[in-house]
Every structure is written in C-alpha cells, then in structure tokens.
Protein backbone atom coordinates (compact mmCIF):
# COMPACT_ATOMS: atom_id res chain seq x y z
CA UNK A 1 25.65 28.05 -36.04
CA UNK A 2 26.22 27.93 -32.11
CA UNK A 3 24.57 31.10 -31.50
CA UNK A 4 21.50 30.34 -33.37
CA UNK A 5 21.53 26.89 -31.46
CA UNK A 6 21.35 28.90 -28.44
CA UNK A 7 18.83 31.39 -29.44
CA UNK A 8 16.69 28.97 -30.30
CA UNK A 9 17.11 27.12 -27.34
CA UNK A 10 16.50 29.97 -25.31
CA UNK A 11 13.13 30.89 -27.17
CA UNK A 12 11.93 27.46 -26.44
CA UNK A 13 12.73 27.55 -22.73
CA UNK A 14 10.96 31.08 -22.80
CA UNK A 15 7.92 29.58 -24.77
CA UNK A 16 7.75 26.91 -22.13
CA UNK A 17 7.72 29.52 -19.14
CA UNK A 18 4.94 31.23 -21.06
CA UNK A 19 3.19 28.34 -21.74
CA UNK A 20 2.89 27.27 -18.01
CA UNK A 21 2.53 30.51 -16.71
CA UNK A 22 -0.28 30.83 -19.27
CA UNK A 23 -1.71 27.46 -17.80
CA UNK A 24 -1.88 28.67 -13.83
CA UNK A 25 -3.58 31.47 -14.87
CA UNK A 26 -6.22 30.02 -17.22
CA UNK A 27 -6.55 26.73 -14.54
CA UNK A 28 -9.26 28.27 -12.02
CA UNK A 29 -12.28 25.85 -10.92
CA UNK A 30 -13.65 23.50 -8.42
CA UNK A 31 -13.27 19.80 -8.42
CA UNK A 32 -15.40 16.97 -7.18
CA UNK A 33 -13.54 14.44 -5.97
CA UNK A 34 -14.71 10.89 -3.96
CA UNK A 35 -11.34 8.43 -2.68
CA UNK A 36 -12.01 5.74 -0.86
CA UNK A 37 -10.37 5.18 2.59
CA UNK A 38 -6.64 4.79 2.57
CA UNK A 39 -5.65 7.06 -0.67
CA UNK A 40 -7.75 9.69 0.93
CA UNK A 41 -6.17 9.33 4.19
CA UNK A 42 -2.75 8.50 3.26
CA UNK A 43 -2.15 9.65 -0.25
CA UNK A 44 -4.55 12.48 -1.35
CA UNK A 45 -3.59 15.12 1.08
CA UNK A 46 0.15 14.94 -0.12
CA UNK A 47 -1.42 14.93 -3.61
CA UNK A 48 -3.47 18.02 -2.94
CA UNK A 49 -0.33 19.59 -0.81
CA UNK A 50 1.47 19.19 -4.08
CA UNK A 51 -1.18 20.43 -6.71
CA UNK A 52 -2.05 23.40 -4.49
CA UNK A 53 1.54 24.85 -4.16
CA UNK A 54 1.52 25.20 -8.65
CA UNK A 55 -2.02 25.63 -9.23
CA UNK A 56 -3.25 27.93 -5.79
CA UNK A 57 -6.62 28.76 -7.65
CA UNK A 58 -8.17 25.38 -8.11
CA UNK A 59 -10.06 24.29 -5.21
CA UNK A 60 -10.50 20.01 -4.46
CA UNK A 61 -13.15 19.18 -2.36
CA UNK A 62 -12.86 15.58 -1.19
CA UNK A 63 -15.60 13.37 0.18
CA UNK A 64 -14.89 10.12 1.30
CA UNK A 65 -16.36 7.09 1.26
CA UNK A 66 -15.38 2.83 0.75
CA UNK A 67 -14.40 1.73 -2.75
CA UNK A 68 -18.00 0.77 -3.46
CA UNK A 69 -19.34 4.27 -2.15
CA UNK A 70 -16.93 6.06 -4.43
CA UNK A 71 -17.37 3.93 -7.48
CA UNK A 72 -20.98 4.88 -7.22
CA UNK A 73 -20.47 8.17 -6.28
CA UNK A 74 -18.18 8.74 -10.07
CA UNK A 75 -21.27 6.71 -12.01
CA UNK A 76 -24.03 8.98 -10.14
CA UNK A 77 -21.90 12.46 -11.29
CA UNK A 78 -21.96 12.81 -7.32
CA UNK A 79 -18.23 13.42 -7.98
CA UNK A 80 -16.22 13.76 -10.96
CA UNK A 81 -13.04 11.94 -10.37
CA UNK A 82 -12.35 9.00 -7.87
CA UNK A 83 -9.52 7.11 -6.28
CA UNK A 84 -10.07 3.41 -5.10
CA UNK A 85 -8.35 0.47 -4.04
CA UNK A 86 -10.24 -1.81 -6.70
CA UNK A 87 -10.53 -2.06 -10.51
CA UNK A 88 -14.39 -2.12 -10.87
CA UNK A 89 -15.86 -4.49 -13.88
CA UNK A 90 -18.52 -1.80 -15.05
CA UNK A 91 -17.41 -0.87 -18.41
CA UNK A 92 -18.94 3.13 -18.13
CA UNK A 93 -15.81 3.63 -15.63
CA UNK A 94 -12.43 4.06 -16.69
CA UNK A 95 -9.63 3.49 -14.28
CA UNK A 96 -6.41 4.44 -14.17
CA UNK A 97 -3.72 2.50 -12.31
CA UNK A 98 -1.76 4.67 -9.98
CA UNK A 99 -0.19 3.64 -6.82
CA UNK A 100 1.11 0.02 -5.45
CA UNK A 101 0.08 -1.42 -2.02
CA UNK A 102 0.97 -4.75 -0.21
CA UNK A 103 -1.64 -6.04 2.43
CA UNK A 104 -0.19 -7.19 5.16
CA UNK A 105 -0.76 -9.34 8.38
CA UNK A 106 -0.64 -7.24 11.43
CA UNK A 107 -0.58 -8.43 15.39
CA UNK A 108 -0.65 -6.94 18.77
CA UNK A 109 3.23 -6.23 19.65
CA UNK A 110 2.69 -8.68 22.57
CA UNK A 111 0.83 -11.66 20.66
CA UNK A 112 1.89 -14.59 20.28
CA UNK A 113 2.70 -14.69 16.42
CA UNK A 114 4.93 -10.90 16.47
CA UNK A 115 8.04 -12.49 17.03
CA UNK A 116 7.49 -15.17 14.50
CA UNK A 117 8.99 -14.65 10.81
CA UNK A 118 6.39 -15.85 9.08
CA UNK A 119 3.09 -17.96 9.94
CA UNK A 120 1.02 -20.16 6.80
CA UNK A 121 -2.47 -18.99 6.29
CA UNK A 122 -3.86 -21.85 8.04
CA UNK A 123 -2.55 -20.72 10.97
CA UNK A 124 -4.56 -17.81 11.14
CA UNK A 125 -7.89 -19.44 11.21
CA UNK A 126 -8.37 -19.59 14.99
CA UNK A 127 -7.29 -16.31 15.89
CA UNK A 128 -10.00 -13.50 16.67
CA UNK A 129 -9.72 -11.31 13.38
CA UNK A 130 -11.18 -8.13 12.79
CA UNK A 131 -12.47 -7.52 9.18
CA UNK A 132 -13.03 -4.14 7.16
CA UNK A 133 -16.39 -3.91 6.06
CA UNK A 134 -18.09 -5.08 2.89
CA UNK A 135 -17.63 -3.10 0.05
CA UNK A 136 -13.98 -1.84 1.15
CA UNK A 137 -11.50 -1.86 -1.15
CA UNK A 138 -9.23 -4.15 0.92
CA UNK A 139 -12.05 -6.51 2.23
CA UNK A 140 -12.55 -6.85 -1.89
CA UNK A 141 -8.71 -7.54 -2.41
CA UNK A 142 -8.41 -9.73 0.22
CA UNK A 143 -11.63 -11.65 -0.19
CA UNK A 144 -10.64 -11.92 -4.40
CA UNK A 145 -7.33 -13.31 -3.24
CA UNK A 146 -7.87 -15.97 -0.43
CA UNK A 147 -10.73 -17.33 -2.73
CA UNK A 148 -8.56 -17.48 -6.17
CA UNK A 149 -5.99 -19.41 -3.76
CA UNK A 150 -7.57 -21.43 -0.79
CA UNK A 151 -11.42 -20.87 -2.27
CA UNK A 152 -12.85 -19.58 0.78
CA UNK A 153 -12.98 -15.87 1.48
CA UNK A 154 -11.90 -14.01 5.11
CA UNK A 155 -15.20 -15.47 6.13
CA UNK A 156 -12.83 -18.97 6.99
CA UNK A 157 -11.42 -16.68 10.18
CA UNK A 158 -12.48 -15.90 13.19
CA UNK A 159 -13.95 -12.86 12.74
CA UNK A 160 -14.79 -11.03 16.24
CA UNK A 161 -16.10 -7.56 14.47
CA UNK A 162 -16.08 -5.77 10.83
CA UNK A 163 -15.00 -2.21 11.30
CA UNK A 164 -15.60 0.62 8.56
CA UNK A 165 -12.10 2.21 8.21
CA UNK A 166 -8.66 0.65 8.89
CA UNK A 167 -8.03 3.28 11.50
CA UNK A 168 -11.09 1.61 13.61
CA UNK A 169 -8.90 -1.49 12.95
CA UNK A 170 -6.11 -0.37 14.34
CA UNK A 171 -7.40 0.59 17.43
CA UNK A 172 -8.62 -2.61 17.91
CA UNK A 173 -5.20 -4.40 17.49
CA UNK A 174 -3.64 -2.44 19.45
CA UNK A 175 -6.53 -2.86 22.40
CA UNK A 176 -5.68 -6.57 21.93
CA UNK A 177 -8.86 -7.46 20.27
CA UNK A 178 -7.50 -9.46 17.40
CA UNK A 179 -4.91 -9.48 14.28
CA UNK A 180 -6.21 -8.12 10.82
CA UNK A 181 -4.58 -7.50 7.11
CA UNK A 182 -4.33 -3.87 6.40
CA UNK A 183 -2.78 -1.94 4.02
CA UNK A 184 1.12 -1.15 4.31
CA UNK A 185 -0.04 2.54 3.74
CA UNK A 186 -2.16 1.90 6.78
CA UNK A 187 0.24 0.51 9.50
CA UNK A 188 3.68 2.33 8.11
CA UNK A 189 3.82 4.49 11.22
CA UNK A 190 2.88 1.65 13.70
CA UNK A 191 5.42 -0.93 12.40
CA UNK A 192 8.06 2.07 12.66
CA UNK A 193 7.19 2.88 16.13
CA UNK A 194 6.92 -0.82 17.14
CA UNK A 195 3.22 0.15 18.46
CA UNK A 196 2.41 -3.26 16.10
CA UNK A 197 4.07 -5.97 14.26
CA UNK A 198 4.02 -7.39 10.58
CA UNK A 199 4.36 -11.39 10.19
CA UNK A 200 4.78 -12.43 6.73
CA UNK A 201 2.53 -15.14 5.48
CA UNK A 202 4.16 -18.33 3.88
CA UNK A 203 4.04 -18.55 0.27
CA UNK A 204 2.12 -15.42 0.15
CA UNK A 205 1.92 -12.21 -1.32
CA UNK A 206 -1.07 -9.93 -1.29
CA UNK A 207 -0.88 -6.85 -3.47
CA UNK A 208 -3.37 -4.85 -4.97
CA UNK A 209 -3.47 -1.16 -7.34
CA UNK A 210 -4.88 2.29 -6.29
CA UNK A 211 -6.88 3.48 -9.13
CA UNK A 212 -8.01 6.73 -10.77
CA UNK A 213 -11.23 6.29 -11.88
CA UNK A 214 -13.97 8.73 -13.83
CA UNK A 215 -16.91 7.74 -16.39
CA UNK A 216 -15.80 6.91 -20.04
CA UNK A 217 -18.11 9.79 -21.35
CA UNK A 218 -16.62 12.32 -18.84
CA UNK A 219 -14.97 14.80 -20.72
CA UNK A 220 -12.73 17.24 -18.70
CA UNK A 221 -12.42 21.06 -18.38
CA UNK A 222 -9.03 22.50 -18.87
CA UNK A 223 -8.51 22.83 -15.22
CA UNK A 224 -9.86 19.41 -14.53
CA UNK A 225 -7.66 17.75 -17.21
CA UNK A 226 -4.71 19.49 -15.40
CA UNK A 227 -5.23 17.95 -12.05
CA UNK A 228 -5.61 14.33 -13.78
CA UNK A 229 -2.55 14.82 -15.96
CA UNK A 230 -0.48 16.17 -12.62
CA UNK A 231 -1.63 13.12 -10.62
CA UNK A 232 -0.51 10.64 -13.69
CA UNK A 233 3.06 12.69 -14.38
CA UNK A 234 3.75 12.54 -10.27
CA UNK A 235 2.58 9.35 -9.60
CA UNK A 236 5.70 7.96 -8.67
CA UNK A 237 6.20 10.91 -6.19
CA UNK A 238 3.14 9.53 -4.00
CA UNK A 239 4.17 6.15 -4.22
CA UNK A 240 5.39 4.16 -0.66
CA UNK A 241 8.29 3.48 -1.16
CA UNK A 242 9.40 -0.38 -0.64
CA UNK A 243 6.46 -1.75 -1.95
C-alpha cells in the first residue's frame, strides 16, 4: 500500500512538472499594459523582474500614465490590463485589489514640524503644500478622504504648485519648497536615508488599494491569463512590507 502511495505521488509531482513546463512553452505573446504612477515606478518592475525569470517569452510593454489616464487607456483597448491607485465607479471595468499603501505626511528634514511626533490636520493649513495633479490616484485618495472627514478637499492648504508625478514632489521637498502627502511606496528610500521626514497626523490614517483593473468583457489569451493569475498568486510578494 506504501509503494503505490508513493508511485502515485510521484506521477502527480511528474504530471505537475509537465504541466508547467507545458505552460512556458505554450505562454508566448505581447501584453499591453497602462499603471499609473507609483505601481509602475515602484511595484511593476519587480513584478515584471519576477514574471520574466519563469515565463522569458512573453514580452510587457508598459506605458504610463495617472490613474485617470490609465483607467481610460483599459476602457479605450489602448491597453489591455491596468494597475491604479483608485477603484473607478464605471461598471465596464473590473478591478482587482492588489497591493496596500499608507499616504503619508512628508517635510523637509530641517522644517519645523520633522521633529514633531505628530501634528492635527489643522495644523497643516498654513504651510506651502505641493499637490499631485488632478486625476492622480493619490490626489483622488486624498481629496475622497479629507472631504468624507473635514468636508473640504486639499484645496483647504496652501497649495504653492501641483506637480504630475510624486518624484517632481519630492524634489520639491527636499528644495524646501513645501510639505506634501505621498505614498509610503514613494518616500521609503528618503525616510531611510533621513533625506526627509514622516510626521504622523493626529487621529488619522490615510490608506488606500492598488488595483488590477481590465474591461468586464475582456476575455484573456492563455498567455495573458497567466500573467494576471501570477500577479494575483504573488501578490503578497510585491507588497511593502509594514503597511
């Protein structure tokens, strides 16, 4: 009875190298792929680093774009698959939730506030803040927040300039042009080098969900449904960890 256990446990495991040997072959194609700023400039490329090193003949061409751009990129067949940083109402889009991400308030390492645990929201409103632009995933999470709980949105700052891309942002901090809330995918390296700091808000917690996102009628080809089912089964891999 113990040896045909183990036979049979052996033809499975041999079935199963088949199987996925079988798949690598059969998975050859190109896919179309739109993410908005910070998945494709902090998560995507260890996604793609990932998918390439199992599946070498499937080629992912990325074009980038805000969460608004993308979303209309996946509804236009520009693209076939997206990633954004918010759930979008239209009901011909199905999205995925992925990844988690904490916004964060960040300050010049010499400012006033970086040595502060936390500040309340109230105190932010007369310091020179620099805002993403309008139709950015994070300007839409942030905006969606502050009016569900004070019922203005980041128009109640200062705001000095909106920049398209948090890297822009960045800069600007750390030229001393203002404080922003970014992504903690963002400012991870920053923070670690000390180059800016994170204040906590009182009473608050901003988080928001990376999404995968294609049309409802999109119906994928083998090699396309491997790449979505490999992003879903390594999620947790890409995740920032902390969060």
């Amino acid at each position: 009875m113990v040896y045909s256990y183990a036979k049979r446990i052996l033809r499975l495991r041999d079935e199963a190298v088949d199987k996925l040997i079988s798949t690598r072959n059969e998975a050859k194609g190109n896919i179309f792929i739109g993410a908005s700023t910070i998945p494709s400039t902090y998560i995507i490329p260890k996604v793609i680093g990932s998918f390439r090193d199992s599946y070498p003949d499937i080629s992912l061409h990325i074009k980038g774009g805000d969460t608004g751009e993308v979303l209309d990129m996946v509804m236009n067949s520009q693209v076939e698959l997206g990633f954004v940083g918010k759930e979008t109402r239209n009901k011909k889009i199905y999205c995925e939730p992925l990844w988690e991400d904490n916004l964060v308030l960040v300050v010049p390492r010499k400012h006033r506030m970086a040595n502060m645990k936390q500040v309340r929201l109230k105190d932010l409103a007369g310091e020179p803040y620099i805002n993403r632009e309008k139709g950015s995933g994070t300007r839409m999470a942030l905006d969606e927040y502050l009016m569900e709980h004070t019922g203005k949105d980041t128009s109640q700052f200062n705001i000095v300039c909106e920049m398209g891309g948090s890297e822009a942002v960045k800069e600007a901090i750390l030229e001393g042009l203002g404080i922003s809330i970014l992504s903690i995918y963002a400012v991870k390296r920053e923070l670690e080098l000390g180059e800016l700091k994170q204040v906590a808000i009182k009473d608050h917690s901003i988080r928001r969900i990376f999404y995968l996102v294609y049309r409802r009628q999109f119906r994928p080809e083998r090699y396309q449904k491997v790449f979505i089912d490999f992003v879903k089964e390594n999620r947790h891999r890409f995740q920032l960890k902390g969060i």
